[in-house]
Protein backbone atom coordinates (compact mmCIF):
# COMPACT_ATOMS: atom_id res chain seq x y z
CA UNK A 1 5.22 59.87 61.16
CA UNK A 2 6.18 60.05 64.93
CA UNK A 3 6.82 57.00 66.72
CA UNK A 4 3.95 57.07 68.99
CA UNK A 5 1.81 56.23 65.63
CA UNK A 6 -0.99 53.67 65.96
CA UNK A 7 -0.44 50.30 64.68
CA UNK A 8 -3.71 50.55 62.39
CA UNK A 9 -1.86 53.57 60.78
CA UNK A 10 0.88 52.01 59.79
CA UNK A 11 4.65 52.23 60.97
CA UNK A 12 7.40 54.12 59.20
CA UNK A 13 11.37 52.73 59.19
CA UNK A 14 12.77 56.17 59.79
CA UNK A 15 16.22 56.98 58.17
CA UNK A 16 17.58 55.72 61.81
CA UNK A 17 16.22 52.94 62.32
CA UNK A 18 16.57 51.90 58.40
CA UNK A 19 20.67 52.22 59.69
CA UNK A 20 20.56 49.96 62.47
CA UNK A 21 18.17 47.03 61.16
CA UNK A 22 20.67 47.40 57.92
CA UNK A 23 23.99 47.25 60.42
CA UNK A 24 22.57 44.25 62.58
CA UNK A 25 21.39 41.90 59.22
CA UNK A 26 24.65 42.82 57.21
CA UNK A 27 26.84 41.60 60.80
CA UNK A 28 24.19 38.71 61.37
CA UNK A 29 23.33 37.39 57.95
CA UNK A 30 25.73 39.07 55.41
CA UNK A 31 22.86 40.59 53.23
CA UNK A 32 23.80 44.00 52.26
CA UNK A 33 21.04 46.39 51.75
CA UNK A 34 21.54 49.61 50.06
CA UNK A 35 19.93 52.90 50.53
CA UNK A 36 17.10 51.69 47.57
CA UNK A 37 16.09 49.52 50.23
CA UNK A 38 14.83 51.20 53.22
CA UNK A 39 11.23 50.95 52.11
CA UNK A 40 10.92 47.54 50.74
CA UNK A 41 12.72 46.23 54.09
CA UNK A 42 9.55 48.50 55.79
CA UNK A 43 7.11 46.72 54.29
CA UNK A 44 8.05 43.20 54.34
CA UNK A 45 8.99 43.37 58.38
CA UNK A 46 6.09 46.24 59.07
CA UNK A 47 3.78 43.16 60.24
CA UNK A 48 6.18 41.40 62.71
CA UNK A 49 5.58 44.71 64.27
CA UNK A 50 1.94 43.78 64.66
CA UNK A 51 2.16 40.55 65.21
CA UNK A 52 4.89 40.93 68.23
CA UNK A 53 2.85 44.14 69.52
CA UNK A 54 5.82 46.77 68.37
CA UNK A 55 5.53 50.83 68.54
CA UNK A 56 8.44 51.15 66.52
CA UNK A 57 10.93 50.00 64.25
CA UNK A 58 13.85 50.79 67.15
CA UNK A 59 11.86 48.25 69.38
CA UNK A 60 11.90 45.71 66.38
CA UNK A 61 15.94 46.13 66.04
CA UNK A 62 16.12 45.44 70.28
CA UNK A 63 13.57 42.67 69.92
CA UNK A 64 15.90 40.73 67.71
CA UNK A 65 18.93 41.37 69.72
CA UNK A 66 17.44 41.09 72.98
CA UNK A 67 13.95 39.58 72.52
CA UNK A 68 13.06 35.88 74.62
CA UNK A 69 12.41 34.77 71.13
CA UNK A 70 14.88 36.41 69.35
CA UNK A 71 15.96 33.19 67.68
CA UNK A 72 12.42 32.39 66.44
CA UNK A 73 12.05 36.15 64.79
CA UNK A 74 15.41 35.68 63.06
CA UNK A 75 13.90 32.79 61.14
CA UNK A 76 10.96 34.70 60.41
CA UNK A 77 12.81 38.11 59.07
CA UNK A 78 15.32 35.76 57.27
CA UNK A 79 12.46 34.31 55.34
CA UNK A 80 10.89 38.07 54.49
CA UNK A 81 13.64 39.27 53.36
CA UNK A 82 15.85 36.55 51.30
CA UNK A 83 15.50 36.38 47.38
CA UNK A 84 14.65 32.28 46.84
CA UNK A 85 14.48 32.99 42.72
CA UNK A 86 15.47 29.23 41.46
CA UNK A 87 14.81 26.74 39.50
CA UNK A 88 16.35 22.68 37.90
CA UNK A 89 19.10 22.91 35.97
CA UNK A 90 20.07 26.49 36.21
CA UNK A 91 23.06 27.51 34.55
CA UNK A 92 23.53 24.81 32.26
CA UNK A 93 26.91 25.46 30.64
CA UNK A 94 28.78 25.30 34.44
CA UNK A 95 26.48 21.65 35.61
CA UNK A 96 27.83 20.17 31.91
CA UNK A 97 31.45 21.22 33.02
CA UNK A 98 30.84 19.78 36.40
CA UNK A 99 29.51 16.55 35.20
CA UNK A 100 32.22 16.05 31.86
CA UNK A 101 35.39 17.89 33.66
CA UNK A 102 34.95 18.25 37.45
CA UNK A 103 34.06 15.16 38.49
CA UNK A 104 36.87 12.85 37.05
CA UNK A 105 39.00 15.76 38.24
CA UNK A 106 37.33 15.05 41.53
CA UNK A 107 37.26 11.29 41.90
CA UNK A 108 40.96 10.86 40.87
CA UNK A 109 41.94 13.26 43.61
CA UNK A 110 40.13 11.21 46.16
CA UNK A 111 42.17 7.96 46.40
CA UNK A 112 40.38 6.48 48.85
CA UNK A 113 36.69 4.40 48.74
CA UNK A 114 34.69 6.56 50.74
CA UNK A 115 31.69 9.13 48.96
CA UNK A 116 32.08 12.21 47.34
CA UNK A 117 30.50 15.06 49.34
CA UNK A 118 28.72 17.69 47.32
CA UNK A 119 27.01 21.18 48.97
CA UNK A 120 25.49 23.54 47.62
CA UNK A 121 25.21 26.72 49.73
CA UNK A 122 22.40 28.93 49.18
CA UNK A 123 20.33 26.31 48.18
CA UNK A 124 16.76 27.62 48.52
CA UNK A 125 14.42 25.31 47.91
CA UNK A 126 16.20 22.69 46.63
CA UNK A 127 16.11 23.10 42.80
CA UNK A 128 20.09 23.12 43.26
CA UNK A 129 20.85 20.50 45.37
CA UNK A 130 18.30 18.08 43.17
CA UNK A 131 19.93 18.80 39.92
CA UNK A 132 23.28 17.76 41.38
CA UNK A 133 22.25 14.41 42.34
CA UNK A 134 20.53 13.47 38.85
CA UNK A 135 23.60 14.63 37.23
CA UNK A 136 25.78 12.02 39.46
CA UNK A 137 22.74 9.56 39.11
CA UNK A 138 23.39 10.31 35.36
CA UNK A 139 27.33 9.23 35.42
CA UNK A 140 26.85 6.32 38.33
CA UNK A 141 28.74 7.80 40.62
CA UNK A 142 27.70 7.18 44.32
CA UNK A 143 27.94 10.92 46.51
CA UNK A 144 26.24 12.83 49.27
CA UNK A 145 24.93 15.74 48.69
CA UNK A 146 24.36 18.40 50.86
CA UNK A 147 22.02 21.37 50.92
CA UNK A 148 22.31 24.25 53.48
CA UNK A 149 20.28 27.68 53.45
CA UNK A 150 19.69 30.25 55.91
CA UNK A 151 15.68 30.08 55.70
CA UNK A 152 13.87 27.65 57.40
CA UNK A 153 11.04 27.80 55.12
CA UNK A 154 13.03 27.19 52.17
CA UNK A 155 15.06 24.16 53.57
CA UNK A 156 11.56 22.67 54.85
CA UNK A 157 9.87 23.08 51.02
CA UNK A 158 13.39 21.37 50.03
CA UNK A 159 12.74 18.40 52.41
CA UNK A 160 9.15 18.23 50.75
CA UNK A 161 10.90 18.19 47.20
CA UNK A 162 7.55 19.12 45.76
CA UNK A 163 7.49 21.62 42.36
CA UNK A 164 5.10 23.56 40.40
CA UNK A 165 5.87 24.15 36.87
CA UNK A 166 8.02 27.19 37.21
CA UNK A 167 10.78 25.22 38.14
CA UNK A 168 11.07 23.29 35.35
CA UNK A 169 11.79 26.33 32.92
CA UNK A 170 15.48 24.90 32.13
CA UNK A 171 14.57 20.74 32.47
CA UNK A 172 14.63 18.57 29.75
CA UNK A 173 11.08 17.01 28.86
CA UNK A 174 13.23 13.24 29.94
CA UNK A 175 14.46 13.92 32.50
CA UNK A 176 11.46 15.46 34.33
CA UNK A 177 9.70 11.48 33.15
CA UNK A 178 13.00 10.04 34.73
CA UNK A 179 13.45 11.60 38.06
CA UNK A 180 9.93 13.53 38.69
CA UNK A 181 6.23 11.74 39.62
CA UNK A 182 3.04 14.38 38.40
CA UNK A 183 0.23 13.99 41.59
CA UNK A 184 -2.18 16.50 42.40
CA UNK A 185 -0.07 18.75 44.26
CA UNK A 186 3.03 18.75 41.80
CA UNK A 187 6.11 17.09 40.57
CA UNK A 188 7.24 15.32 43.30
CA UNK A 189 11.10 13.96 43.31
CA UNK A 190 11.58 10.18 43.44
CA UNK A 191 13.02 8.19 45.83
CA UNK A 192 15.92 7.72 44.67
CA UNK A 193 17.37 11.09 44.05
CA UNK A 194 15.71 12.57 47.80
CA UNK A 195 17.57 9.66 49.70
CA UNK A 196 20.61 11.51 48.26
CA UNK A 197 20.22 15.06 49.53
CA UNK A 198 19.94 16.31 53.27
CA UNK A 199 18.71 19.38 53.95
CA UNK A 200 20.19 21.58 57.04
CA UNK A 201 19.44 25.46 57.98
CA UNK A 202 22.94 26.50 58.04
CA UNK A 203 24.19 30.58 58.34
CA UNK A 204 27.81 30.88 56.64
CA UNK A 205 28.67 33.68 58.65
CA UNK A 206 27.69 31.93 62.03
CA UNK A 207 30.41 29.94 63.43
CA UNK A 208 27.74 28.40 65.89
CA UNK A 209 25.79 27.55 63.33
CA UNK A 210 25.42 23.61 62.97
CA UNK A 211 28.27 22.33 61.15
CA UNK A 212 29.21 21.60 57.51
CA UNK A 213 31.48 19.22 57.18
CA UNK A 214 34.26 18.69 54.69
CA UNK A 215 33.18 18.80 50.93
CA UNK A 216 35.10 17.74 47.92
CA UNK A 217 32.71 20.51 45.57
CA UNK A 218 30.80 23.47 46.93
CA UNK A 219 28.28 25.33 44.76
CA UNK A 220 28.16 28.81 46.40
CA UNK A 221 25.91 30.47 43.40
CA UNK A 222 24.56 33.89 43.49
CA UNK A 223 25.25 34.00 47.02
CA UNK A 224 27.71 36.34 47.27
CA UNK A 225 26.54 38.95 45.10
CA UNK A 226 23.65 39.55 47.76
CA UNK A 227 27.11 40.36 50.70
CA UNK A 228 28.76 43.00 51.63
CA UNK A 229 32.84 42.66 51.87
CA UNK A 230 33.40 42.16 55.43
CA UNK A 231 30.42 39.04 55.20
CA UNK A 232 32.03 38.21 51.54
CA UNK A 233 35.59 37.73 52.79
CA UNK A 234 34.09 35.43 56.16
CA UNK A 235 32.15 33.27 54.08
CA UNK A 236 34.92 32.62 51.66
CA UNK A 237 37.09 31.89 53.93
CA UNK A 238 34.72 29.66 56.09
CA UNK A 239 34.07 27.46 52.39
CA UNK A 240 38.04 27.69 52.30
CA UNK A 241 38.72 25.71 55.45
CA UNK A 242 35.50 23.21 55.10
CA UNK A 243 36.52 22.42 51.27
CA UNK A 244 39.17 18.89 50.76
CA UNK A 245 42.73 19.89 49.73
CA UNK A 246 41.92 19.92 45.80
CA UNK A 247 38.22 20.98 46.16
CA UNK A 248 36.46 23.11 43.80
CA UNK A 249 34.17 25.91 44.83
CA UNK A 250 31.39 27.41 41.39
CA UNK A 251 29.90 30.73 41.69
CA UNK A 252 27.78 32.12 40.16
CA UNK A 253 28.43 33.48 36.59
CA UNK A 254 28.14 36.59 37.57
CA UNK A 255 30.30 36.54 41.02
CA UNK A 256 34.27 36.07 41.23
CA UNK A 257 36.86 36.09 44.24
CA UNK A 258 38.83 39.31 42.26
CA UNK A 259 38.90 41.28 45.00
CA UNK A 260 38.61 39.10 47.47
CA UNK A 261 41.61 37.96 49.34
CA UNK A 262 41.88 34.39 49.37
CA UNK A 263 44.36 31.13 49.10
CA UNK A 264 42.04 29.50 46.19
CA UNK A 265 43.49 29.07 42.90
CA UNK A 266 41.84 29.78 39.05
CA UNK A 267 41.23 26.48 37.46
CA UNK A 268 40.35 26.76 33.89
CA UNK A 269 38.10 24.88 31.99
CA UNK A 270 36.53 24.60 28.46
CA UNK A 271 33.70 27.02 28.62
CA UNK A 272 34.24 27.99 32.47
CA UNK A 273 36.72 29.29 35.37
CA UNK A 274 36.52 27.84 38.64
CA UNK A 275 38.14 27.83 41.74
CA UNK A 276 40.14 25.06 43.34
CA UNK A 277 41.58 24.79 47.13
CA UNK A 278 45.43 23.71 46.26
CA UNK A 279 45.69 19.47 46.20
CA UNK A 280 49.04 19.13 47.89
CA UNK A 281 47.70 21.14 51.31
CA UNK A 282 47.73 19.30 54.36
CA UNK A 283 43.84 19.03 56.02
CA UNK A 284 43.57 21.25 58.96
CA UNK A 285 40.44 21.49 60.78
């Protein structure tokens, strides 16, 4: 299809153009798309095209470099394009060695009085973050906790904290009576466990993205596996420097740091391997 196509007709991401949108969201975002992906990426951004008046896929990829509301689009090509598959209580062998073995491991390295601070990176709509704080609510123990994604939509539905039954796949039958309230428009979280969580729109790769603090445990899960090297070796090393010497970062059961080069450590568990920033380092910002 030529480039001079009608908008009515439909625009084609030509082989080119696939190259350079795939270039400027793997050095923006991380996200790595393969070849298999050239015509899924042409429908989900083919009506920002129409929407921002666009001939071509080549003016889309100078719009978001260039455009007056470049910063705007981002958020709305982010949101097309990221995978937000989640749900409570996900991964349920990892959150019981978290809860039995992590967290004393946690609290006696902090010798001090101040809070625990929890993140969980990649946290979509909030499923994540949520499940955290019921399992500290669980053991009494009194921690922030943190959760930071790159879509805007998804960290505003998080804010809501408002579920539909899909998201309970994994969740006990108590604990949804515990820590959920049915109304008309879902499960809504209770007070309780929402004044624990903040919600921030955070990019790991951006280093003017807003700050993320110091945490003593960040859950980076089935984040990684959707970067390519270059962005996978950044991000770990950005979670390096923000964790507290003796912090522990979980990934996914499916991702690993094996050929990644980094100064974390293997910290075995039970039923799980996880990796731990060395205690005995010295905090440098």
């Amino acid at each position: 299809m030529p480039r001079s196509a009608r908008l009515e007709d439909g625009i084609a991401l030509t082989l080119d153009e696939f190259r350079l949108l795939r270039d400027l969201f793997a050095a923006k975002t991380g996200l790595s798309f393969g070849p298999e992906a050239r015509f899924a990426l042409e429908r989900r951004l083919r009506d920002r095209l129409v929407v921002l008046k666009l001939a071509s896929f080549t003016e889309y990829h100078h719009y978001l470099q260039f455009g007056v509301n470049a910063g705007a689009e981002w958020d709305e090509a982010v949101d097309l394009l990221t995978t937000n598959e989640t749900y409570f209580f996900r991964e349920g062998r990892q959150l019981r060695a978290f809860q039995n073995e992590l967290l004393p491991l946690v609290r006696a390295a902090v010798r001090t009085s101040r809070r625990l601070s929890i993140w969980s990176v990649g946290s979509s709509t909030g499923e994540e973050a949520y499940t955290i704080a019921i399992l500290l609510h669980q053991v009494g123990l009194d921690a922030r906790v943190y959760g930071q994604d790159i879509s805007r939509r998804c960290v505003a539905a998080a804010r809501r904290g408002v579920y539909a039954e899909s998201s309970f796949r994994a969740t006990p039958d108590e604990i949804r009576r515990a820590f959920f309230q049915e109304r008309p428009d879902g499960w809504h979280v209770v007070d309780a466990i929402r004044q624990t969580c903040h919600f921030g729109q955070v990019n790991l790769l951006d280093e003017r993205s807003p700050p993320i603090g110091r945490g003593d445990v960040i859950f980076c899960r089935n984040v990684l596996i959707y970067f390519d090297d270059r962005a996978r070796k950044a991000a770990v090393e950005r979670l390096y420097r923000r964790l507290n010497p003796g912090g522990i970062l979980l990934l996914g059961h499916s991702e690993s740091l094996l050929n990644v080069p980094t100064a974390f450590e293997l910290l075995h568990l039970k039923d799980d391997l996880v990796y731990r920033k060395p205690p005995r380092l010295a905090w440098r910002p």
